[in-house]
Protein backbone atom coordinates (compact mmCIF):
# COMPACT_ATOMS: atom_id res chain seq x y z
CA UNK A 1 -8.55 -35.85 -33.37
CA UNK A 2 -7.82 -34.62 -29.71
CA UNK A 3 -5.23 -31.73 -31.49
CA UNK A 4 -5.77 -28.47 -33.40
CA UNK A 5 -3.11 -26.83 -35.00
CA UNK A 6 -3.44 -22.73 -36.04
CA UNK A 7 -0.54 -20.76 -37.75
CA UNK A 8 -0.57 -17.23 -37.64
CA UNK A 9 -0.85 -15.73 -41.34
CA UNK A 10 -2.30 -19.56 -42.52
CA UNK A 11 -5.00 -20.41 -40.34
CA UNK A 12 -6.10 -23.99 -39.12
CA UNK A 13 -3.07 -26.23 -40.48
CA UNK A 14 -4.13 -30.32 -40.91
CA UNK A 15 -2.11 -31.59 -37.45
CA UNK A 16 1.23 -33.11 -38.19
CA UNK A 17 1.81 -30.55 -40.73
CA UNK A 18 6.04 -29.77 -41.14
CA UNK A 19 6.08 -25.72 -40.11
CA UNK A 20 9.44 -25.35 -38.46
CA UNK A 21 12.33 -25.01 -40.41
CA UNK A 22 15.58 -27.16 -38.65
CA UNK A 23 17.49 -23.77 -37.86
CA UNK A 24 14.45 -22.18 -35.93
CA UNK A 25 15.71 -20.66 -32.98
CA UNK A 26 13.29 -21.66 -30.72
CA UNK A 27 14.00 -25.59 -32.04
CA UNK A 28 17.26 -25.23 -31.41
CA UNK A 29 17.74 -23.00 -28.48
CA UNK A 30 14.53 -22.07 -26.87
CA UNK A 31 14.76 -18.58 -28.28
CA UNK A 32 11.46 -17.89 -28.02
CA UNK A 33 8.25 -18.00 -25.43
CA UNK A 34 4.54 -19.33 -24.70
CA UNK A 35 2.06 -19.18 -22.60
CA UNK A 36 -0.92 -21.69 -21.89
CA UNK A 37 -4.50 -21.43 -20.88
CA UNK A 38 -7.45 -24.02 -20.19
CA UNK A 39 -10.07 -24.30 -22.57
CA UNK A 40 -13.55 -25.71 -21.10
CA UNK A 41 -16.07 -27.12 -23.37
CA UNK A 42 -19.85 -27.52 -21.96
CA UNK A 43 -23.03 -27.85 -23.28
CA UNK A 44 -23.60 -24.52 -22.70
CA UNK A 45 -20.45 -23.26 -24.80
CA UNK A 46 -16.62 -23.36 -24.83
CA UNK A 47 -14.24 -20.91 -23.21
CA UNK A 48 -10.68 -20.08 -22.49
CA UNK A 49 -10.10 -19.14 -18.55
CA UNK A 50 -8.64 -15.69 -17.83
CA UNK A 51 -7.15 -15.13 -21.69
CA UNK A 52 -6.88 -11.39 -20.88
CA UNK A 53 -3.91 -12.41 -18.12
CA UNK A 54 -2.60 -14.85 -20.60
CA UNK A 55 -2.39 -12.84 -23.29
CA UNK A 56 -1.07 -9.82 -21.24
CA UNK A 57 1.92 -12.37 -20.25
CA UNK A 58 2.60 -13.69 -23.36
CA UNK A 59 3.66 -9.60 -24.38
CA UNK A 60 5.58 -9.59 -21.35
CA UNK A 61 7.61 -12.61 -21.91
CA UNK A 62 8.07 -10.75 -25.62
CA UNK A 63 9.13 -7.93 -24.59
CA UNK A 64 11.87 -9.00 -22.42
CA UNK A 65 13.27 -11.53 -25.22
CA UNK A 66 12.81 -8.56 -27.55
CA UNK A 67 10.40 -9.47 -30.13
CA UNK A 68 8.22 -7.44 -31.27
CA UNK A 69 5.22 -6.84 -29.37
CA UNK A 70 2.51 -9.66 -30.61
CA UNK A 71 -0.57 -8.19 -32.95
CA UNK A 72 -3.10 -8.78 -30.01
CA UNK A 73 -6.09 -8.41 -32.37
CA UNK A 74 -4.56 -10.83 -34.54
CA UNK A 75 -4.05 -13.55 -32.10
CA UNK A 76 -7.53 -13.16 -30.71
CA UNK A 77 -8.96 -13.94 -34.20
CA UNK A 78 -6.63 -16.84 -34.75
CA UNK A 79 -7.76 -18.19 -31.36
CA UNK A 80 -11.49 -17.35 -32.00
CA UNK A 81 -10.64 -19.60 -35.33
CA UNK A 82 -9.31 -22.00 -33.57
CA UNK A 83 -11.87 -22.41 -30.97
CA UNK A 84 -15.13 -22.78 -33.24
CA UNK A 85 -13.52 -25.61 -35.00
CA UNK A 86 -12.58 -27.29 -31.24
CA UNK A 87 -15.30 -29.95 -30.51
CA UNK A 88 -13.62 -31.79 -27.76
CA UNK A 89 -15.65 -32.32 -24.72
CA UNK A 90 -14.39 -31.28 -21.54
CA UNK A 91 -11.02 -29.62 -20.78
CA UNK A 92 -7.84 -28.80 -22.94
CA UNK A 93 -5.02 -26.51 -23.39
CA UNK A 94 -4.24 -23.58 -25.34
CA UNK A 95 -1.21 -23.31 -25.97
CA UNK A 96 0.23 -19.99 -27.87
CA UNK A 97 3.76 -19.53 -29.42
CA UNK A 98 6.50 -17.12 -30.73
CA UNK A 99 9.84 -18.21 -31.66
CA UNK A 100 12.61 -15.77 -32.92
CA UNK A 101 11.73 -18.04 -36.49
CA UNK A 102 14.59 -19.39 -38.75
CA UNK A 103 18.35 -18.59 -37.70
CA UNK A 104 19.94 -18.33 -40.97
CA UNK A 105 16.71 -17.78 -43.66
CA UNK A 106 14.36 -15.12 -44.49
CA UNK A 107 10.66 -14.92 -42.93
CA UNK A 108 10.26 -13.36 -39.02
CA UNK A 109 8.64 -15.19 -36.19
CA UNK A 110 7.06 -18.05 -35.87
CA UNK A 111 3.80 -18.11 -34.66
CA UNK A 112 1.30 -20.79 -33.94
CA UNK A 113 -0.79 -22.15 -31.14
CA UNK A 114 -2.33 -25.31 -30.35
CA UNK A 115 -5.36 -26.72 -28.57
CA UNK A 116 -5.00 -29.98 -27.03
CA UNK A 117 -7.05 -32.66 -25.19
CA UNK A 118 -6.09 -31.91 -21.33
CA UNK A 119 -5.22 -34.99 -18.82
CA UNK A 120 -7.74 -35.60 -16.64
CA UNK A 121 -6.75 -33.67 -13.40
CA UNK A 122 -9.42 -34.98 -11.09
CA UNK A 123 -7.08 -36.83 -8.84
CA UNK A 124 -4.52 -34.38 -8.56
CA UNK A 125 -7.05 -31.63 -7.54
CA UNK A 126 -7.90 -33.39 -4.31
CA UNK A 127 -4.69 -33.56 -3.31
CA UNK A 128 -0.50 -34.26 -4.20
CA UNK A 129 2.34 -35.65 -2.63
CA UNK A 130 5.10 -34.03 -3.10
CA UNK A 131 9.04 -33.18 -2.23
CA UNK A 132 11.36 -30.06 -3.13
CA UNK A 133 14.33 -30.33 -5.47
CA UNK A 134 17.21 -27.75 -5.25
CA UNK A 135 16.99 -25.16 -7.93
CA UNK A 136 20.90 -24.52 -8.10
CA UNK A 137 20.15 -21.00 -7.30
CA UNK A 138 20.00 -18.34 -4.33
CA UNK A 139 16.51 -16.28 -3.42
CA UNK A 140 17.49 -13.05 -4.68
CA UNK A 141 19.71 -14.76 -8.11
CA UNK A 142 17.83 -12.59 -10.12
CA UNK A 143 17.76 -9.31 -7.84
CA UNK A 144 19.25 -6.46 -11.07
CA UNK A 145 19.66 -9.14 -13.93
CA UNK A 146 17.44 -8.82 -16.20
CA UNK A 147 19.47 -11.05 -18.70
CA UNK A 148 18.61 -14.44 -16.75
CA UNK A 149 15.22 -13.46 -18.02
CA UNK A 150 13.22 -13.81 -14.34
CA UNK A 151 9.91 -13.95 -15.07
CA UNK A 152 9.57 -14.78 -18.50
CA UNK A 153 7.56 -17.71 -19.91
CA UNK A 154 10.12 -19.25 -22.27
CA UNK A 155 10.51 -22.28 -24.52
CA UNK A 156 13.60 -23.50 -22.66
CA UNK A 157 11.94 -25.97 -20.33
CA UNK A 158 14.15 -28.91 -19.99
CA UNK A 159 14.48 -27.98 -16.44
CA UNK A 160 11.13 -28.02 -15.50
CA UNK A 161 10.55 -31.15 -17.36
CA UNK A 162 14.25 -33.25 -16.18
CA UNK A 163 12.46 -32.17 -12.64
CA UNK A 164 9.09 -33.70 -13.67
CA UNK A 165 10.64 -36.95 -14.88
CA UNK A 166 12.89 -37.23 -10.71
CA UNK A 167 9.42 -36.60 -9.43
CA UNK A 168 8.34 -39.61 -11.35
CA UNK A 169 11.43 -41.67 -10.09
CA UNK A 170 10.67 -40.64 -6.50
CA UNK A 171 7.07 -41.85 -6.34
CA UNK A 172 5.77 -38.54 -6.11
CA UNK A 173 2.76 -36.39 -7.99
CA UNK A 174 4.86 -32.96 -7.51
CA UNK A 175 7.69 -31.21 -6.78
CA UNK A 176 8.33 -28.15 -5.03
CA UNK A 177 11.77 -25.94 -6.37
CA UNK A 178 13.42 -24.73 -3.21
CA UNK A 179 16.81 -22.34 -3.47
CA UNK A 180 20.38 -22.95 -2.24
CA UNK A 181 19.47 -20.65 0.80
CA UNK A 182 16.74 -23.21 1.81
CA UNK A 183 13.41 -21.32 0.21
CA UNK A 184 10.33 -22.41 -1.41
CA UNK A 185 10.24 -20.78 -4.68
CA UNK A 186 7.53 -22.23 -7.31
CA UNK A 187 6.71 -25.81 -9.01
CA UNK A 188 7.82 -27.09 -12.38
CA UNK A 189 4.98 -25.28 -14.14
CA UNK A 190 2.43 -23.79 -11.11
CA UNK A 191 2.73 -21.10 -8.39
CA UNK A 192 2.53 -21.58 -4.53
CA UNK A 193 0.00 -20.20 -2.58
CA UNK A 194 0.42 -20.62 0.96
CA UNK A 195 -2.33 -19.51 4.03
CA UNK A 196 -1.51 -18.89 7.13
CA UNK A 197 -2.15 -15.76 9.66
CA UNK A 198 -5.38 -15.52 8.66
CA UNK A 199 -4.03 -14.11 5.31
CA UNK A 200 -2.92 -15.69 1.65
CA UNK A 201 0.90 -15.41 0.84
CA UNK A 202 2.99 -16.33 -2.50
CA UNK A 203 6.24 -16.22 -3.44
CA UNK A 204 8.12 -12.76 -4.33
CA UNK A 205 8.33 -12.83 -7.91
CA UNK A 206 11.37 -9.62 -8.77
CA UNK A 207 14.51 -11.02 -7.14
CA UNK A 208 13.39 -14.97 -7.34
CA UNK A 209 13.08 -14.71 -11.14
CA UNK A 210 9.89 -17.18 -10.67
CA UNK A 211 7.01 -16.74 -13.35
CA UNK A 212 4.06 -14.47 -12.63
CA UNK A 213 1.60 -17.27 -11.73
CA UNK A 214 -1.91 -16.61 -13.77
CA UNK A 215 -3.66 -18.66 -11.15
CA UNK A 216 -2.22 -17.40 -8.49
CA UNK A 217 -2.95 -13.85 -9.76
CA UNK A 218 -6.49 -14.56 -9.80
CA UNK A 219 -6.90 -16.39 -5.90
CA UNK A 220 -4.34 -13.33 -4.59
CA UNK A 221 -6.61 -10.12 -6.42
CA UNK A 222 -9.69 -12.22 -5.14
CA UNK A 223 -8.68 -12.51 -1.85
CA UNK A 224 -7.67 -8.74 -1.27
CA UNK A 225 -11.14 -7.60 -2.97
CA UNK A 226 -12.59 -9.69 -0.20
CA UNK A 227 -10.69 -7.79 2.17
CA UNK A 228 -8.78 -10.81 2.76
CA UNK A 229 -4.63 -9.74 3.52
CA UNK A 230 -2.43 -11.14 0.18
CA UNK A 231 0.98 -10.69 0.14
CA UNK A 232 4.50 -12.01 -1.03
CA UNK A 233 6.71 -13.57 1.46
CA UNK A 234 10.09 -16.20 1.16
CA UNK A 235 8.98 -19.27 3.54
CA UNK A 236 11.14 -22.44 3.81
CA UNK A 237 9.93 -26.11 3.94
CA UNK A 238 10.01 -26.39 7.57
CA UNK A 239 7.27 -23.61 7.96
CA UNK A 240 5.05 -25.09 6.17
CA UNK A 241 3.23 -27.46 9.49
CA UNK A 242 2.21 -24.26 11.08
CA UNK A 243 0.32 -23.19 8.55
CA UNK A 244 -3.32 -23.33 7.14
CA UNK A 245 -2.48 -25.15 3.75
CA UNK A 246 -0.40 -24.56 0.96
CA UNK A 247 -1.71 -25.54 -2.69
CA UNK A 248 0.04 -25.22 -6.28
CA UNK A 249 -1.42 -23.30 -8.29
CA UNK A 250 -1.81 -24.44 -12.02
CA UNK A 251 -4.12 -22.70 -15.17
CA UNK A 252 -4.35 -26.15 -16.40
CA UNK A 253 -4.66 -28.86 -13.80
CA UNK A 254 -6.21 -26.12 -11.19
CA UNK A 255 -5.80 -25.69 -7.43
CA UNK A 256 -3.67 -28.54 -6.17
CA UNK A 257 -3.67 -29.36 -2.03
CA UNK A 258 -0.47 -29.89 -1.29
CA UNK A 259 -1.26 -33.03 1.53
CA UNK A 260 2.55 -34.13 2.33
CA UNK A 261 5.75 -32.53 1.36
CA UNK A 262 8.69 -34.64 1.81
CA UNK A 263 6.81 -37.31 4.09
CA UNK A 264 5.89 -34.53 6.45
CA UNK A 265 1.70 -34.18 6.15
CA UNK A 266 1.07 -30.85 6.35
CA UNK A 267 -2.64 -29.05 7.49
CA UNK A 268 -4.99 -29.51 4.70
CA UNK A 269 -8.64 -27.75 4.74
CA UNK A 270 -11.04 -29.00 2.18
CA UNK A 271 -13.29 -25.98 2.46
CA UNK A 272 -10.38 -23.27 1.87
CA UNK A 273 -9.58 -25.54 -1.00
CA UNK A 274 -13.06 -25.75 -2.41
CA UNK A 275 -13.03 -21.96 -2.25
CA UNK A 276 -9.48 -21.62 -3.72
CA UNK A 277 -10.68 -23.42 -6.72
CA UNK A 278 -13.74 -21.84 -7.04
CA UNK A 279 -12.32 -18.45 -7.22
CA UNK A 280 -9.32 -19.55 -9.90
CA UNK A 281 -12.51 -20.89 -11.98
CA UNK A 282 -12.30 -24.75 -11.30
């Protein structure tokens, strides 16, 4: 079977197993938040890339919804369980959870996490086509509102999935949110990076209320150890042909060369790319 199921408190669950009740809030109204890590199985062993930044996010989303701060030790150990019973060659996804558990019945959180086969990503990786969709909201939306929850990794994604489904429709392999005020802001479910004056750039995460890209964490803290320049800036579409290349950044499908973005090819360098990967872990 290409899915594992774990349930904190229960352990490895037979997959299909019922273990939501039909009031949970996260069923109902995405009261609740994940995060999601790639899993790599070798002959030489399996691991999960960068868990350390995955788990520190998956507190932070928490803590801004208000639950309680997750038992780290205790979803190590559940992953660690989860993980010696994964035999899946290749790549998958980890995927942890925490809902705010039943609405109108006794019991806390729910809290599970599943490994899943991953979709091969070998086309994407050398390259996407893609075009920006308006977000419906301005740059700084976010900028001393903490209540729209900027930043945090939470289970209300029929946005980012209605947007995956007009990429479809449009012949596409990605899209590209851009604000009202005309600036790139993140993908669906990646970061932007973006190179150009000899330096790396990304997106500023306070005031845009984008997630804090994993990936883009990684390439970013790599490049300024290698005294590289890495820094935040807004940029809008029409920037983007007078730069060095702009990728989306994904802990799943990896380092994605962004090769056209609304029919307009843009600079693409297969060796900054190769080292881009490298250095997320691809």
């Amino acid at each position: 079977m290409n899915q594992l199921v774990a349930v904190m408190g229960r352990g490895l669950v037979p997959t299909g197993t019922a273990l939501l009740n039909a009031d949970d809030l996260g069923f109902t109204r995405g009261d609740g938040c994940f995060d999601a890590a790639r899993v790599v199985v070798t002959d030489q062993g399996k691991r999960v890339d960068h868990l350390d930044r995955h788990l520190a996010r998956f507190a932070r989303s928490s803590t801004a919804l208000d639950l309680p701060a997750p038992d780290e030790a205790a979803w190590r150990e559940l992953i660690e369980l989860a993980l010696a019973s994964w035999e899946w060659p290749g790549e998958a996804v980890l995927k942890l959870v925490r809902t705010r558990g039943p609405e109108h019945w006794p019991g806390g959180l729910t809290e599970l996490l599943t490994i899943t086969a991953a979709t091969d990503a070998t086309k994407v990786r050398q390259g996407v086509r893609a075009i920006t969709l308006n977000r419906g909201i301005a740059a700084d939306s976010f900028a001393g509102a903490p209540w729209l929850l900027g930043g945090v990794k939470t289970l209300s994604y029929a946005v980012n999935v209605a947007a995956k489904r007009e990429v479809a429709r449009r012949g596409a392999d990605e899209a590209i949110f851009v604000s009202t005020d005309g600036y790139l802001l993140e993908a669906p479910t990646a970061g932007l990076v973006i190179a150009a004056d000899d330096q790396l750039w990304t997106t500023p995460i306070k005031d845009t209320g984008i997630l804090s890209s994993v990936t883009v964490e990684v390439i970013m803290a790599a490049a300024a150890a290698s005294g590289v320049g890495a820094a935040e800036a807004l940029f809008r579409p029409e920037d983007l042909p007078g730069t060095d290349g702009v990728w989306i950044a994904s802990a799943v499908r990896g380092v994605l060369p962004v090769l056209e973005l609304d029919g307009v090819p843009l600079p693409h360098n297969p060796e900054l790319s190769a080292h881009l990967a490298r250095t997320a872990g691809f």
